[in-house]
C-alpha atoms as a PDB file:
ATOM      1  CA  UNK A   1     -46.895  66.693-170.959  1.00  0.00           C
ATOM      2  CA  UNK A   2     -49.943  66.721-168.518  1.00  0.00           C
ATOM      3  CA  UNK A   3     -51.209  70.039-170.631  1.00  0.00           C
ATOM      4  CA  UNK A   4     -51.294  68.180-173.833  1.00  0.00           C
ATOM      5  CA  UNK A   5     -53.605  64.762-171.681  1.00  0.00           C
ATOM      6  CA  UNK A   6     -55.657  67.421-170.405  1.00  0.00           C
ATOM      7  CA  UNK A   7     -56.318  69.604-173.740  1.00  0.00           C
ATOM      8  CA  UNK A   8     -56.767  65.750-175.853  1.00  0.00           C
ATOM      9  CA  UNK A   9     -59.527  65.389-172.721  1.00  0.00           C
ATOM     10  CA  UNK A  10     -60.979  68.424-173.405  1.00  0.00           C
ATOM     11  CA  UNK A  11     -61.400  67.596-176.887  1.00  0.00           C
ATOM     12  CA  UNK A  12     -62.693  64.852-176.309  1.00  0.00           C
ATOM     13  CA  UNK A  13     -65.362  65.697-174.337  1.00  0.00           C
ATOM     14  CA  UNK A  14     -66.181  68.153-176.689  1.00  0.00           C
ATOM     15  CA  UNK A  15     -66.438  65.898-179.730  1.00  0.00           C
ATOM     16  CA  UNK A  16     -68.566  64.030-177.189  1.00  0.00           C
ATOM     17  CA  UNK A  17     -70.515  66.470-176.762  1.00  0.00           C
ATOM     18  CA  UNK A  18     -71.385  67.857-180.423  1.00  0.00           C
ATOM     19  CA  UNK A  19     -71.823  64.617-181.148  1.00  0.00           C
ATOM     20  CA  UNK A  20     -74.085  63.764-178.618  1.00  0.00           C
ATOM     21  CA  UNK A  21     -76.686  66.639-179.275  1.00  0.00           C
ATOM     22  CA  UNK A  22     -77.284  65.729-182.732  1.00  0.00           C
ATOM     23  CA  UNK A  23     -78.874  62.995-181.070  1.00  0.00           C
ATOM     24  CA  UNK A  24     -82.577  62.690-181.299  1.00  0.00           C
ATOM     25  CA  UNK A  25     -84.572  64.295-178.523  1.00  0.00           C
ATOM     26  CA  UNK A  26     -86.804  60.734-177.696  1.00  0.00           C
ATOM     27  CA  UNK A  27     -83.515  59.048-177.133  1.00  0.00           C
ATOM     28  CA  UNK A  28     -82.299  61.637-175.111  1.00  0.00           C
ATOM     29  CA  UNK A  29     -85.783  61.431-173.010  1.00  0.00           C
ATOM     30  CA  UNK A  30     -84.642  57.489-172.472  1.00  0.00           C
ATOM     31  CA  UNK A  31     -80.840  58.384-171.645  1.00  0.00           C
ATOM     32  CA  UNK A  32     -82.534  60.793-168.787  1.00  0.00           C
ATOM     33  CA  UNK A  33     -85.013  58.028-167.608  1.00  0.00           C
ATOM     34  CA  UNK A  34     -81.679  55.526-167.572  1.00  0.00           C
ATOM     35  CA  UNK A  35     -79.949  58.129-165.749  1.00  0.00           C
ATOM     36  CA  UNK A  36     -82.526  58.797-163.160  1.00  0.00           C
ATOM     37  CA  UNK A  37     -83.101  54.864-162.360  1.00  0.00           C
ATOM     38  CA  UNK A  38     -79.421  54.724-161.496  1.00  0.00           C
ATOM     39  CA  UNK A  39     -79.423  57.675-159.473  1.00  0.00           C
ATOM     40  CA  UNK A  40     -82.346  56.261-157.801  1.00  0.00           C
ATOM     41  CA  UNK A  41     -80.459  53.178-157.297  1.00  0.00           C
ATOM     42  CA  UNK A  42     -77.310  54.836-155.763  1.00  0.00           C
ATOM     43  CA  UNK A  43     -79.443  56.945-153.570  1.00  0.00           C
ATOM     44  CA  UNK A  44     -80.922  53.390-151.961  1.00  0.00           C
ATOM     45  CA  UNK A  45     -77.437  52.295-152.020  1.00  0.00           C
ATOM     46  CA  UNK A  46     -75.937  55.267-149.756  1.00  0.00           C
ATOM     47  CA  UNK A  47     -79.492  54.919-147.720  1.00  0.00           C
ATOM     48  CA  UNK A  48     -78.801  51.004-146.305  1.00  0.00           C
ATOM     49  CA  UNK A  49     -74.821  52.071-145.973  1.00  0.00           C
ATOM     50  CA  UNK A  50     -75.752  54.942-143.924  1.00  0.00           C
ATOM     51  CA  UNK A  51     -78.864  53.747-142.318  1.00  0.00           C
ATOM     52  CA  UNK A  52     -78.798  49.967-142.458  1.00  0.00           C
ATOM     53  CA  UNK A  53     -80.592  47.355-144.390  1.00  0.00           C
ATOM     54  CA  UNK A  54     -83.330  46.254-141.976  1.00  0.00           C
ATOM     55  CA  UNK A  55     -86.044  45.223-144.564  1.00  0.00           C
ATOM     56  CA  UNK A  56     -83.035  43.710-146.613  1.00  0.00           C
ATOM     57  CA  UNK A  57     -85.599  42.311-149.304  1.00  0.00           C
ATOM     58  CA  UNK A  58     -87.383  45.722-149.547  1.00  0.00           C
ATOM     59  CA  UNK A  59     -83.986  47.036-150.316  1.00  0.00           C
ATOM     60  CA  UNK A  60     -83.081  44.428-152.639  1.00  0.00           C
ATOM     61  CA  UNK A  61     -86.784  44.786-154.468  1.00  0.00           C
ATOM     62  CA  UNK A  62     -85.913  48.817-154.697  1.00  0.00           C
ATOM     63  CA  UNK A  63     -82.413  47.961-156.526  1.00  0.00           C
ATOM     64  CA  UNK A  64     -83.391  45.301-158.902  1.00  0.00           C
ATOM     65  CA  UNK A  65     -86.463  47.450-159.657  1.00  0.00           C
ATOM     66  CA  UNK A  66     -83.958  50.472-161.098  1.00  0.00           C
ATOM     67  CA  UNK A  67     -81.704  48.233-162.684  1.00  0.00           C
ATOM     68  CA  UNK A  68     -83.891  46.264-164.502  1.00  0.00           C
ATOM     69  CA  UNK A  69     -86.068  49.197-165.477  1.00  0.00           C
ATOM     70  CA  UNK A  70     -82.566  51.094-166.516  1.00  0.00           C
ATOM     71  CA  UNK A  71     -81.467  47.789-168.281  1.00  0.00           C
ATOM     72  CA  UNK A  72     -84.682  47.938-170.194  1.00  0.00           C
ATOM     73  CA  UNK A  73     -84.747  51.073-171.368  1.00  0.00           C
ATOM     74  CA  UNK A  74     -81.414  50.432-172.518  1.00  0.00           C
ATOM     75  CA  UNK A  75     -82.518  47.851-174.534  1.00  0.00           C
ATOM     76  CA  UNK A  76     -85.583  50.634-175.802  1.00  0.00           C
ATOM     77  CA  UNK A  77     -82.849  52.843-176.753  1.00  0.00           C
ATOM     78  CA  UNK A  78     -81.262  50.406-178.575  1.00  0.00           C
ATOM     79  CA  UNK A  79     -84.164  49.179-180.901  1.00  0.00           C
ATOM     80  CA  UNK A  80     -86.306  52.853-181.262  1.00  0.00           C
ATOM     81  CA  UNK A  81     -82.622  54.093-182.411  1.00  0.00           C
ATOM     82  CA  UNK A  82     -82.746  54.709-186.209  1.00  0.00           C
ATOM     83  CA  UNK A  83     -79.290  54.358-186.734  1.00  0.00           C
ATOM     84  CA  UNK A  84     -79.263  50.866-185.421  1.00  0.00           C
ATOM     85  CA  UNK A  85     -79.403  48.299-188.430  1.00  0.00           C
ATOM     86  CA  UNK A  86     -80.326  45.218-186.629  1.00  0.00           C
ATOM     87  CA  UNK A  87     -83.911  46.793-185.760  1.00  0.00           C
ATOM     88  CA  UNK A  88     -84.675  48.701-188.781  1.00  0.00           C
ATOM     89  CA  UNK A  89     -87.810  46.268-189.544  1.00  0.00           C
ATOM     90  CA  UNK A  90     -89.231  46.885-185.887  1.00  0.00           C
ATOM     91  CA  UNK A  91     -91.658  49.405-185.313  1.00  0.00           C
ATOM     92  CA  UNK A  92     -91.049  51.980-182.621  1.00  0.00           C
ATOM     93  CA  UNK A  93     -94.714  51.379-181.143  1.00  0.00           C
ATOM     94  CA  UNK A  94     -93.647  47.681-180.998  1.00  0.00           C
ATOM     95  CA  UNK A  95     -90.628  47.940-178.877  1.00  0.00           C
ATOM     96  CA  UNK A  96     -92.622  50.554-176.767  1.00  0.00           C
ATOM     97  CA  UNK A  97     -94.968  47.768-175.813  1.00  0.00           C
ATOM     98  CA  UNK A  98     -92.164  45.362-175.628  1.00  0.00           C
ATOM     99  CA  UNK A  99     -91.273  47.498-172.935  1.00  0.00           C
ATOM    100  CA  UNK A 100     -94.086  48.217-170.933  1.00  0.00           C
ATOM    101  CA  UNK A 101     -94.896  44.819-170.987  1.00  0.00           C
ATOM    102  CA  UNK A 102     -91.247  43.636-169.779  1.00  0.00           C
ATOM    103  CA  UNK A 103     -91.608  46.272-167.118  1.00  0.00           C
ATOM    104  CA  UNK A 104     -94.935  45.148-166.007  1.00  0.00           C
ATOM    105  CA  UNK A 105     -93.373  41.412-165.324  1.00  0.00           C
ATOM    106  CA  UNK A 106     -90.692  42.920-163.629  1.00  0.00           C
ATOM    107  CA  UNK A 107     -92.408  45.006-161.042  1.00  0.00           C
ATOM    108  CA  UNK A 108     -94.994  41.769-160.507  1.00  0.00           C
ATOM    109  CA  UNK A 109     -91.821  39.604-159.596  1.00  0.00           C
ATOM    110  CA  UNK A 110     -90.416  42.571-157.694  1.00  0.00           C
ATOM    111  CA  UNK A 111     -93.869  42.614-155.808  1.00  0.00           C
ATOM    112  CA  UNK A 112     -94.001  38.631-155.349  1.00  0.00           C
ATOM    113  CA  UNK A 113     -90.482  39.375-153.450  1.00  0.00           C
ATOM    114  CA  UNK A 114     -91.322  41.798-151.534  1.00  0.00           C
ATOM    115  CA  UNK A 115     -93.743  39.514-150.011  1.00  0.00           C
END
């Protein structure tokens, strides 16, 4: 029985897979950005459980910063994707600057915290 869970998990992770590189190479560009926020995240994470948290709000500024960015490119992903039929009348230049611009209020409240 477990070699049949293990061999449906190994096809599955190979659909996955095919199915994932006939994805477009700018969304794969975002998923990597996404990816590296949240490992930049869990990296601060492990540094105040191993180290401590004196400057809590610098730590709290460094986390909301990769969350937020990683949320919003999420949401980047979701409107440049052509296969999406929600955003088919937005321009991918428009939710570019959508972006920039929500990042750019983002980092100015995460600089207003940090003091």
């Amino acid at each position: 029985m477990a070699r049949s869970t293990s061999k449906d998990a190994e096809d599955l992770f190979r659909a996955l897979w095919s199915a994932y590189s006939a994805t477009p190479t700018n969304l794969k560009i975002i998923d990597l950005y996404v990816l590296f926020a949240v490992f930049t995240a869990l990296i601060q994470v492990a540094y105040v459980a191993l180290v401590g948290s004196f400057p809590f709000n610098s730590f709290l500024s460094g986390v909301l910063s990769c969350v937020g960015t990683a949320v919003l490119a999420v949401c980047l992903r979701i409107q440049v994707n052509k296969e999406n039929k929600e955003f088919k009348d937005l321009a991918p230049e428009r939710a570019f600057a959508d972006f920039v611009l929500c990042n750019v209020v983002l980092h100015l409240v995460i600089i207003n915290f940090i003091g």
